[in-house]
C-alpha atoms as a PDB file:
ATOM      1  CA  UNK A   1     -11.820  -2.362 -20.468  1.00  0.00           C
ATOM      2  CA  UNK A   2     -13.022  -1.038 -17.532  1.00  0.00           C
ATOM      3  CA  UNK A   3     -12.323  -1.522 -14.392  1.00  0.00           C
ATOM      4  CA  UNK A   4     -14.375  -1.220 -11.110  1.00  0.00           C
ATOM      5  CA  UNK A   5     -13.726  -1.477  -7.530  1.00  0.00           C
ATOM      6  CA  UNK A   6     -16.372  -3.764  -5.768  1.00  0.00           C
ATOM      7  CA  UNK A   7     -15.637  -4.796  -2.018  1.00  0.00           C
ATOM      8  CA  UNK A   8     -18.395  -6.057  -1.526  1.00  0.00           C
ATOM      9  CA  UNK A   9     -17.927  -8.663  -4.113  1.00  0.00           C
ATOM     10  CA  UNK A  10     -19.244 -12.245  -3.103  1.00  0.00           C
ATOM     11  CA  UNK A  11     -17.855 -15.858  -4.187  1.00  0.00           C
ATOM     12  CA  UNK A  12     -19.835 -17.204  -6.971  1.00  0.00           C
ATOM     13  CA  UNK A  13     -21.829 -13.670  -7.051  1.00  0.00           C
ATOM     14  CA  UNK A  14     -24.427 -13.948 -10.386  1.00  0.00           C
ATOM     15  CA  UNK A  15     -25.045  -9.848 -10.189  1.00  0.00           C
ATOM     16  CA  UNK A  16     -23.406  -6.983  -8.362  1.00  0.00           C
ATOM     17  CA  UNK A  17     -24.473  -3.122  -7.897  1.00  0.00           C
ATOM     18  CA  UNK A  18     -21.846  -0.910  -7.962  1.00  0.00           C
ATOM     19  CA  UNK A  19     -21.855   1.968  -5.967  1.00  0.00           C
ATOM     20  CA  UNK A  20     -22.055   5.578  -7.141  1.00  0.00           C
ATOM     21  CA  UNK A  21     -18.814   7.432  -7.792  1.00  0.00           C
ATOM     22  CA  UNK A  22     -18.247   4.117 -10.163  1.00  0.00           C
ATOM     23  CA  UNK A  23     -21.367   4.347 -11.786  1.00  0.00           C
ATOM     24  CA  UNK A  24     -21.311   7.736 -12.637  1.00  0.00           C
ATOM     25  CA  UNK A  25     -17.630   7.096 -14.078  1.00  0.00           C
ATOM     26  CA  UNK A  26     -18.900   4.125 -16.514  1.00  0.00           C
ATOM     27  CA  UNK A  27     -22.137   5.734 -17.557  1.00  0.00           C
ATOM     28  CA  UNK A  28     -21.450   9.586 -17.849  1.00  0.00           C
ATOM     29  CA  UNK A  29     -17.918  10.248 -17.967  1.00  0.00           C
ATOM     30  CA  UNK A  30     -17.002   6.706 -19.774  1.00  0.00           C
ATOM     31  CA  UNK A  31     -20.675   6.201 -21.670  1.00  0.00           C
ATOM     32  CA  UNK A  32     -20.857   2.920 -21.417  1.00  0.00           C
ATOM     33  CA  UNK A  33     -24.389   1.025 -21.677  1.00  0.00           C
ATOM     34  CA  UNK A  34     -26.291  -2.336 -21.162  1.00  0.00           C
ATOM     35  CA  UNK A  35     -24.164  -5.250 -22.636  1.00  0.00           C
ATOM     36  CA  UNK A  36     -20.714  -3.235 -22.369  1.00  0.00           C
ATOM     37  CA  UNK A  37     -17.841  -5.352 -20.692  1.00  0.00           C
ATOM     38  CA  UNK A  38     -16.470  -4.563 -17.332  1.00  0.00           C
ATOM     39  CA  UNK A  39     -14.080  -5.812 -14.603  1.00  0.00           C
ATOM     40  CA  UNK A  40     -14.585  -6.358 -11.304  1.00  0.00           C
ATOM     41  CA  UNK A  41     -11.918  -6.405  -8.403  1.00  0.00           C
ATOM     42  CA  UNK A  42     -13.028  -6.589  -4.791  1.00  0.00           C
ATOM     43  CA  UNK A  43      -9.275  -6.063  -3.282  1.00  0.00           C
ATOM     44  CA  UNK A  44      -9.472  -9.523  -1.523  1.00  0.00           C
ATOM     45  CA  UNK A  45      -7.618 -11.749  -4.584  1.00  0.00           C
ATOM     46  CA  UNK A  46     -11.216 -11.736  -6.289  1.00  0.00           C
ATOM     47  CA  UNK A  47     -11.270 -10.961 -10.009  1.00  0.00           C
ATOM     48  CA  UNK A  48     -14.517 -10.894 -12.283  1.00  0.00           C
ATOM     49  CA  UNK A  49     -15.469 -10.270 -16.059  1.00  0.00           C
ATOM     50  CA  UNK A  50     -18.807  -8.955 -16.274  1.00  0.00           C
ATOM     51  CA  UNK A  51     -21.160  -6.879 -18.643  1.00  0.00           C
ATOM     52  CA  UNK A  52     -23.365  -4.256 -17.466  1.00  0.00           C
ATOM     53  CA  UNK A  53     -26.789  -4.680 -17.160  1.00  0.00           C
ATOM     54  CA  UNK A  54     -28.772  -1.752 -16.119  1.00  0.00           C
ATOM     55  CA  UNK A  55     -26.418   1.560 -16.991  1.00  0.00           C
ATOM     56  CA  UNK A  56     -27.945   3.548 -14.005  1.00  0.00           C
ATOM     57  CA  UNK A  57     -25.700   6.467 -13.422  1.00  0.00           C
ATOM     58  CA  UNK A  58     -26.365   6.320  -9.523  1.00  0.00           C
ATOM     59  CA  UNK A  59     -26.494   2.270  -8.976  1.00  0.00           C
ATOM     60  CA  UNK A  60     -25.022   0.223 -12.131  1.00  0.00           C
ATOM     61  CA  UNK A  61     -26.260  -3.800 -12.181  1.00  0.00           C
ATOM     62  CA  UNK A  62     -23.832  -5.656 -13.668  1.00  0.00           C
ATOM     63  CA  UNK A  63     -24.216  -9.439 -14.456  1.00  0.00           C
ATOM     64  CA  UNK A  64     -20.724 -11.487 -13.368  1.00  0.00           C
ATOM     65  CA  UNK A  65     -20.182 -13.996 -15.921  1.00  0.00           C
ATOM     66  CA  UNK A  66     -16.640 -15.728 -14.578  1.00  0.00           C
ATOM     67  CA  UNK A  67     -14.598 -15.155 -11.195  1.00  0.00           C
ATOM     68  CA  UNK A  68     -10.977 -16.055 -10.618  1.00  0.00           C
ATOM     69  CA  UNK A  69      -9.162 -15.791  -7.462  1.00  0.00           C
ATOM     70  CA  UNK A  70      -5.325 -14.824  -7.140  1.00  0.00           C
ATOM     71  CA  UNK A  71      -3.413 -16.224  -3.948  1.00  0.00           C
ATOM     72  CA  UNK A  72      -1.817 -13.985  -2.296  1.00  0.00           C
ATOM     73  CA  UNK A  73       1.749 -13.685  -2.272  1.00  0.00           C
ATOM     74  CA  UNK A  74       3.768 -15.799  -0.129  1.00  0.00           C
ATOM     75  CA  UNK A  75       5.089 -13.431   1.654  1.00  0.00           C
ATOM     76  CA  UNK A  76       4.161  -9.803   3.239  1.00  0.00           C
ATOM     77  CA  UNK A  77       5.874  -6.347   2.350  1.00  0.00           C
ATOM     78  CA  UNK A  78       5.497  -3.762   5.229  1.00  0.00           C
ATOM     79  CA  UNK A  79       6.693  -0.067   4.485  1.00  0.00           C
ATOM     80  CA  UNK A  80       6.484   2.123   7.933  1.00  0.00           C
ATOM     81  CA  UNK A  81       6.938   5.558   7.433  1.00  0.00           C
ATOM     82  CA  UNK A  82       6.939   9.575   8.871  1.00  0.00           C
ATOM     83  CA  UNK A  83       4.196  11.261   6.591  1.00  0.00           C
ATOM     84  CA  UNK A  84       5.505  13.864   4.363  1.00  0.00           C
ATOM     85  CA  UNK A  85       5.112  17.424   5.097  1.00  0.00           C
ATOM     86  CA  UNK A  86       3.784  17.707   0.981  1.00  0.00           C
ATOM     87  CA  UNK A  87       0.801  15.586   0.607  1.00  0.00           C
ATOM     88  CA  UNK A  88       1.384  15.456  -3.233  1.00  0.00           C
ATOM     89  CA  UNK A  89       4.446  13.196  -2.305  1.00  0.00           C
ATOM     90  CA  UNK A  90       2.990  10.905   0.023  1.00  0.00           C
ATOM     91  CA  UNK A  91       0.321  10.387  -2.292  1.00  0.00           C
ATOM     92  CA  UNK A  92       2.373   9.907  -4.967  1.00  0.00           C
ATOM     93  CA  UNK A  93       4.102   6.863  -2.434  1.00  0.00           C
ATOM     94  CA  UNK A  94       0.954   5.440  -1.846  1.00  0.00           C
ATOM     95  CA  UNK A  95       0.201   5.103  -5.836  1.00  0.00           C
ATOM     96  CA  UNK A  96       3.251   3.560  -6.906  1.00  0.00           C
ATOM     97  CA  UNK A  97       4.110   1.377  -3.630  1.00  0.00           C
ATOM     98  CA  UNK A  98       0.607   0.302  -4.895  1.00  0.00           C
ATOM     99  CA  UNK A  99       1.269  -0.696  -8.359  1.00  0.00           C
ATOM    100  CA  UNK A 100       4.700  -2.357  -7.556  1.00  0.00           C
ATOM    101  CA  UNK A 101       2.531  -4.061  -4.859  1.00  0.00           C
ATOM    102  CA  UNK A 102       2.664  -3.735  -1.046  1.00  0.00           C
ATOM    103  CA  UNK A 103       0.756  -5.384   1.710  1.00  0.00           C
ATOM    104  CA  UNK A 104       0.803  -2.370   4.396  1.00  0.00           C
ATOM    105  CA  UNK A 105       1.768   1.144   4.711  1.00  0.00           C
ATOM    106  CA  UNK A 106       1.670   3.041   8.383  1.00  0.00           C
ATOM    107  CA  UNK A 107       2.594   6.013   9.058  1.00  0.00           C
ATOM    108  CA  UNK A 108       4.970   7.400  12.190  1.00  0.00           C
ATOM    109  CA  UNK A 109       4.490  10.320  14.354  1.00  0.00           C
ATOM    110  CA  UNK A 110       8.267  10.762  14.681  1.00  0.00           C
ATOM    111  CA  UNK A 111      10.056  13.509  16.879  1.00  0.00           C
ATOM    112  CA  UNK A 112      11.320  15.661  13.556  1.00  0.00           C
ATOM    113  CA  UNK A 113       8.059  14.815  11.711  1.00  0.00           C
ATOM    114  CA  UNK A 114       6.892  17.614   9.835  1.00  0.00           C
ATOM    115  CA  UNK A 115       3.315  16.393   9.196  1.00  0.00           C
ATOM    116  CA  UNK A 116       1.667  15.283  13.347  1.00  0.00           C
ATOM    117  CA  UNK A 117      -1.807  14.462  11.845  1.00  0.00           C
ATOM    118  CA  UNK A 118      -2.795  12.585   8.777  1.00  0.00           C
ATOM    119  CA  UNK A 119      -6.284  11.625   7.269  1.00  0.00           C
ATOM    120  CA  UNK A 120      -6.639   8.654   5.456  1.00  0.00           C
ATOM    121  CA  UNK A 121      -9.405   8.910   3.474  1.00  0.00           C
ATOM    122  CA  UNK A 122      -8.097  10.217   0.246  1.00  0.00           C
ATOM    123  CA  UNK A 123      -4.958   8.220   0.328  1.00  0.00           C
ATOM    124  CA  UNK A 124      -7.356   5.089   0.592  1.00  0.00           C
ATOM    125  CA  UNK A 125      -8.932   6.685  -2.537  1.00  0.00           C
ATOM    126  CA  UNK A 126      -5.542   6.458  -3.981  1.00  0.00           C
ATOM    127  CA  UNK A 127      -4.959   2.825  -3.550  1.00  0.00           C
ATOM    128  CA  UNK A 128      -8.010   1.697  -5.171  1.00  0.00           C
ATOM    129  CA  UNK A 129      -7.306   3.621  -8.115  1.00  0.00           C
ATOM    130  CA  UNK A 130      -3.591   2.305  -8.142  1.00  0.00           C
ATOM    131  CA  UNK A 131      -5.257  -1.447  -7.681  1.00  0.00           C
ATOM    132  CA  UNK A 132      -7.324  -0.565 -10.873  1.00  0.00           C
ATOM    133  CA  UNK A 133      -4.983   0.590 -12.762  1.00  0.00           C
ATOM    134  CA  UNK A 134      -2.572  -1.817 -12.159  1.00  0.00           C
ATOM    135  CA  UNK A 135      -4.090  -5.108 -11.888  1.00  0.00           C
ATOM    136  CA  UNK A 136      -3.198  -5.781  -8.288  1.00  0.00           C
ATOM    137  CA  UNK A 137      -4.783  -8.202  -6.606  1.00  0.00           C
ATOM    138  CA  UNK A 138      -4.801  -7.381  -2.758  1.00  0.00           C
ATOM    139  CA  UNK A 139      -5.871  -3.404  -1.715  1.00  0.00           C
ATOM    140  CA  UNK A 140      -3.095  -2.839   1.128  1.00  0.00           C
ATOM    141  CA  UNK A 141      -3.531  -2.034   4.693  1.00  0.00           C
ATOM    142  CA  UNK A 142      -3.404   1.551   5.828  1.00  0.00           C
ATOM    143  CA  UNK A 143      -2.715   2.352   9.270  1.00  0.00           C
ATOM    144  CA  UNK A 144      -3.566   4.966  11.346  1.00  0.00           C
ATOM    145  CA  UNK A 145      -0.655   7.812  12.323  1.00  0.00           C
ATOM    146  CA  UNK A 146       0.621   6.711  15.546  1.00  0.00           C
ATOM    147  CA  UNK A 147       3.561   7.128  17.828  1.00  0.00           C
ATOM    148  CA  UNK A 148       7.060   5.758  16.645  1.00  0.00           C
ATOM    149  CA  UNK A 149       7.761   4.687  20.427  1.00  0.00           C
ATOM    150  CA  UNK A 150       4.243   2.610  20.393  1.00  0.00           C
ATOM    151  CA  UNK A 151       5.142   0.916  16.628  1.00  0.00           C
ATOM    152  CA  UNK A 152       7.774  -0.338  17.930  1.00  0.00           C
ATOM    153  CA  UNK A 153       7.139  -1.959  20.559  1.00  0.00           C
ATOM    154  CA  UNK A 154       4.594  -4.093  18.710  1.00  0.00           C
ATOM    155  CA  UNK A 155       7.070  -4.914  16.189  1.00  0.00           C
ATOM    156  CA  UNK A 156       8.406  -8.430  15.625  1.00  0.00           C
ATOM    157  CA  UNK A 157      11.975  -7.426  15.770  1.00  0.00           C
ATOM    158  CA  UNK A 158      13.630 -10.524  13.766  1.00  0.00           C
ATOM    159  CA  UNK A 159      11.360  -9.271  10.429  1.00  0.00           C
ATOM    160  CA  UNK A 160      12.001  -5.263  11.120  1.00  0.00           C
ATOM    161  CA  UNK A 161      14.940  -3.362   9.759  1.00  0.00           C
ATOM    162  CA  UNK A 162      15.278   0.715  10.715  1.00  0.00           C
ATOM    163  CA  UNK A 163      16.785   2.114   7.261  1.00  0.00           C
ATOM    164  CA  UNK A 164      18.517   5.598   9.151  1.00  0.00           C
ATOM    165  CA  UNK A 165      21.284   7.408   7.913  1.00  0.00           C
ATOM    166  CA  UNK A 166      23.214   8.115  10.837  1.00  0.00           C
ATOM    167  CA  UNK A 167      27.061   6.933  11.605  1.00  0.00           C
ATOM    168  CA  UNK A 168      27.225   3.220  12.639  1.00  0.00           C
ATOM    169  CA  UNK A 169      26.990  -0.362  11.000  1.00  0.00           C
ATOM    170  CA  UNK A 170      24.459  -0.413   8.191  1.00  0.00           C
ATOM    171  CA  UNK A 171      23.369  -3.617   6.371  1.00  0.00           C
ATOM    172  CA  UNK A 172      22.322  -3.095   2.112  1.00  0.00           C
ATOM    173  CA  UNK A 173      18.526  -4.280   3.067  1.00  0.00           C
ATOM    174  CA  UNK A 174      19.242  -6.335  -0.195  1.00  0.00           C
ATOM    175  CA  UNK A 175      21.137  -8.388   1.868  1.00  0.00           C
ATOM    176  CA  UNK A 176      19.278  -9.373   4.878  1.00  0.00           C
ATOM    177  CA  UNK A 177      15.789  -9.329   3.651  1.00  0.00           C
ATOM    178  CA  UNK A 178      15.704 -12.840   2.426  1.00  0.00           C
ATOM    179  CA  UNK A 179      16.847 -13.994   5.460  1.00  0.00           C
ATOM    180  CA  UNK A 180      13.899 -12.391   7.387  1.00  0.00           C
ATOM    181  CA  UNK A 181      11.699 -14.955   6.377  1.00  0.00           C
ATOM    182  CA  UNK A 182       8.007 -14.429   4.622  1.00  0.00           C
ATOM    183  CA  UNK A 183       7.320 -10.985   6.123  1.00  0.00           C
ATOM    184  CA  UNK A 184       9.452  -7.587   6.078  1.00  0.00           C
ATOM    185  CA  UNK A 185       8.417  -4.852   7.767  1.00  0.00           C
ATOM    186  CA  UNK A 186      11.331  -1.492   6.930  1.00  0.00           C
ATOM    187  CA  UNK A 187      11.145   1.543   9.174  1.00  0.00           C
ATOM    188  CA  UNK A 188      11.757   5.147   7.186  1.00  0.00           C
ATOM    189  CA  UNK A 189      12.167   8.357   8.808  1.00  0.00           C
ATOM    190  CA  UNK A 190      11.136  11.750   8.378  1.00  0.00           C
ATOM    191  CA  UNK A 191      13.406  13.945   6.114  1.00  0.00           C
ATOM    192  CA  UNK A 192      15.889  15.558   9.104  1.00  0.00           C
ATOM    193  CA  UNK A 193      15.913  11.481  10.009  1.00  0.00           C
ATOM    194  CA  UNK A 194      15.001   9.590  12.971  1.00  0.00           C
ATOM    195  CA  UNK A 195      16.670  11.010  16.019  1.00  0.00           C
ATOM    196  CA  UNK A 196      19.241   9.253  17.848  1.00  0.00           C
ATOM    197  CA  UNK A 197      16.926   8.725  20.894  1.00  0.00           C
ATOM    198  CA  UNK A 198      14.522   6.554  18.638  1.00  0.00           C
ATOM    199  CA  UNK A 199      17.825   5.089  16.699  1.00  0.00           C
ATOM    200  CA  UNK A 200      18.714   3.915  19.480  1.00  0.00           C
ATOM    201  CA  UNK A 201      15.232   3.008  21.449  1.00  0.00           C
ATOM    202  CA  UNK A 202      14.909   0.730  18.232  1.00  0.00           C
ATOM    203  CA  UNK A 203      17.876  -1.045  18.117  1.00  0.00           C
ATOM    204  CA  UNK A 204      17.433  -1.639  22.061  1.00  0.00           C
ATOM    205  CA  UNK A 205      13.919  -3.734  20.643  1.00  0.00           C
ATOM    206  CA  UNK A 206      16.610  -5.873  18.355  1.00  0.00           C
ATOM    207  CA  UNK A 207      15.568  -3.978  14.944  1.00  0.00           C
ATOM    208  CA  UNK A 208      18.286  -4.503  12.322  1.00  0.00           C
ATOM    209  CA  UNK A 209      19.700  -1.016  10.915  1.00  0.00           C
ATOM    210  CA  UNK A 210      19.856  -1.175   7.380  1.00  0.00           C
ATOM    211  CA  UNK A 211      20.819   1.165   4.130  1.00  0.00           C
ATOM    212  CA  UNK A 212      19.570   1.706   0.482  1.00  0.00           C
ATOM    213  CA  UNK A 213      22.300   2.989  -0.773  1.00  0.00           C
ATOM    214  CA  UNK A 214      24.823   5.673  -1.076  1.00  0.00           C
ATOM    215  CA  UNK A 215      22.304   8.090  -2.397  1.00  0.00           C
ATOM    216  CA  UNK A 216      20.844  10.167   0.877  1.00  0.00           C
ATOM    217  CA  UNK A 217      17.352   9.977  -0.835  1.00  0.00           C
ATOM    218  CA  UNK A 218      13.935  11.342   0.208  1.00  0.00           C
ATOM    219  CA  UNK A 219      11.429  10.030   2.480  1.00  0.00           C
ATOM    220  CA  UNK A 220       9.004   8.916  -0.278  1.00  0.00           C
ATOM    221  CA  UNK A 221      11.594   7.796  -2.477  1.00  0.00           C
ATOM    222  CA  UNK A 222      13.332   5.573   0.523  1.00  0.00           C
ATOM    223  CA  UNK A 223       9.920   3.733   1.246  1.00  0.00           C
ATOM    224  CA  UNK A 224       9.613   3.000  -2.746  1.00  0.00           C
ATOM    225  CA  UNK A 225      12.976   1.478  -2.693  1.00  0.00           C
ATOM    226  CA  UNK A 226      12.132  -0.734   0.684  1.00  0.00           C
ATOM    227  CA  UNK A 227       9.175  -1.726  -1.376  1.00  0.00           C
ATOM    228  CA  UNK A 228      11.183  -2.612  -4.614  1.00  0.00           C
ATOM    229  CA  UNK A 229      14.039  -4.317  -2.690  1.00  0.00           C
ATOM    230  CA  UNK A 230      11.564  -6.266  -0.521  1.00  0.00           C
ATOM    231  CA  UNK A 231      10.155  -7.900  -3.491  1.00  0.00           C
ATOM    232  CA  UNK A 232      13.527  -8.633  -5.188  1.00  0.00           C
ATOM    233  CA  UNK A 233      14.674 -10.329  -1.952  1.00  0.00           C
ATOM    234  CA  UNK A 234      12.094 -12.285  -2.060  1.00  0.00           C
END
């Protein structure tokens, strides 16, 4: 069945218009017409089944005939990361920390970041296909690029954890994260690493160093993990 993302979407809505690029989808590409069933998500927790009505390829009606809401989680999952230099990659983050389910991804201008600008208009693309596909409930937060020195000094040290891989003491984040309380917020580097300057500058703001392993893994692959061990911690 398909699925359609509606932000717009209204408690207790009785019809909804969905905008172009998902009309076009359900009446040319897909061919659907008047009576056909449809889902609505609106990213909020609000879930609706719904037929379509008028099969306008520019501005679809469709008639809602149930709504559910899904709470959100209990807790929050909070991935902060230096873009990658390949777009492909961080896109591919952005899909699957999706799917698995995260509340917020930012993004780090870093000293050895590769990538110093980022727009975030197709990656928001991204997540709202990853939210359809998957059945997610909440769209996550995207945050601007901004400084790593600024981040962290608006972080709420007790619930932030630096994963870096240089000498020192090094908690599994497996073990600490359910000690953090509802909300986890895990800082990954750039692939040459966070310097020792910003090492340092954020374990001066009382941010936890952490590992994810053995494995020295990439910078894409290391936010997936935070995201996965988050959730089992929790």
């Amino acid at each position: 069945m398909l699925t359609c993302y509606a932000p717009d979407l209204a408690d207790h809505a009785a019809t909804y218009v969905l905008a172009e690029d998902e009309s076009k989808h359900a009446v040319r590409v897909l061919r659907l017409g008047p009576g056909a069933p449809v889902v609505l998500v609106n990213g909020r927790g609000t879930r609706a089944t719904a037929r379509l009505a008028d099969a306008n390829p520019k501005r679809c009606l469709v008639e809602i005939i149930s709504q559910t809401l899904t709470p959100p989680r209990p807790y929050c999952v909070h991935v902060a990361l230096a873009p990658t230099k390949n777009l492909d990659r961080l896109e591919w983050l952005v899909e699957k920390a999706v799917e698995i389910g995260v509340d917020r991804l930012s993004f780090l201008r870093c000293a050895r970041s590769e990538r110093r600008e980022l727009k975030l208009e197709r990656l928001a693309k991204i997540a709202v296909s990853a939210l359809k596909q998957s059945g997610q409930a909440y769209l996550p937060q995207l945050d601007e690029l901004q400084d790593f020195a600024a981040f962290v000094a608006e972080t709420v040290p007790a619930t932030t954890f630096i994963a870096h891989l240089a000498a020192g003491e090094r908690t599994a984040l497996a073990q600490v994260v359910a000690g953090a309380g509802p909300n986890c917020c895990v800082l990954i580097g750039p692939e040459g690493d966070f310097t020792p300057a910003e090492i340092a500058l954020a374990l001066a703001h009382g941010i936890r160093p952490v590992t994810l392993g053995n494995s020295t893994l990439r910078t894409e692959t290391a936010a997936l993990a935070a995201v996965f061990t988050a959730h089992l911690g929790h």
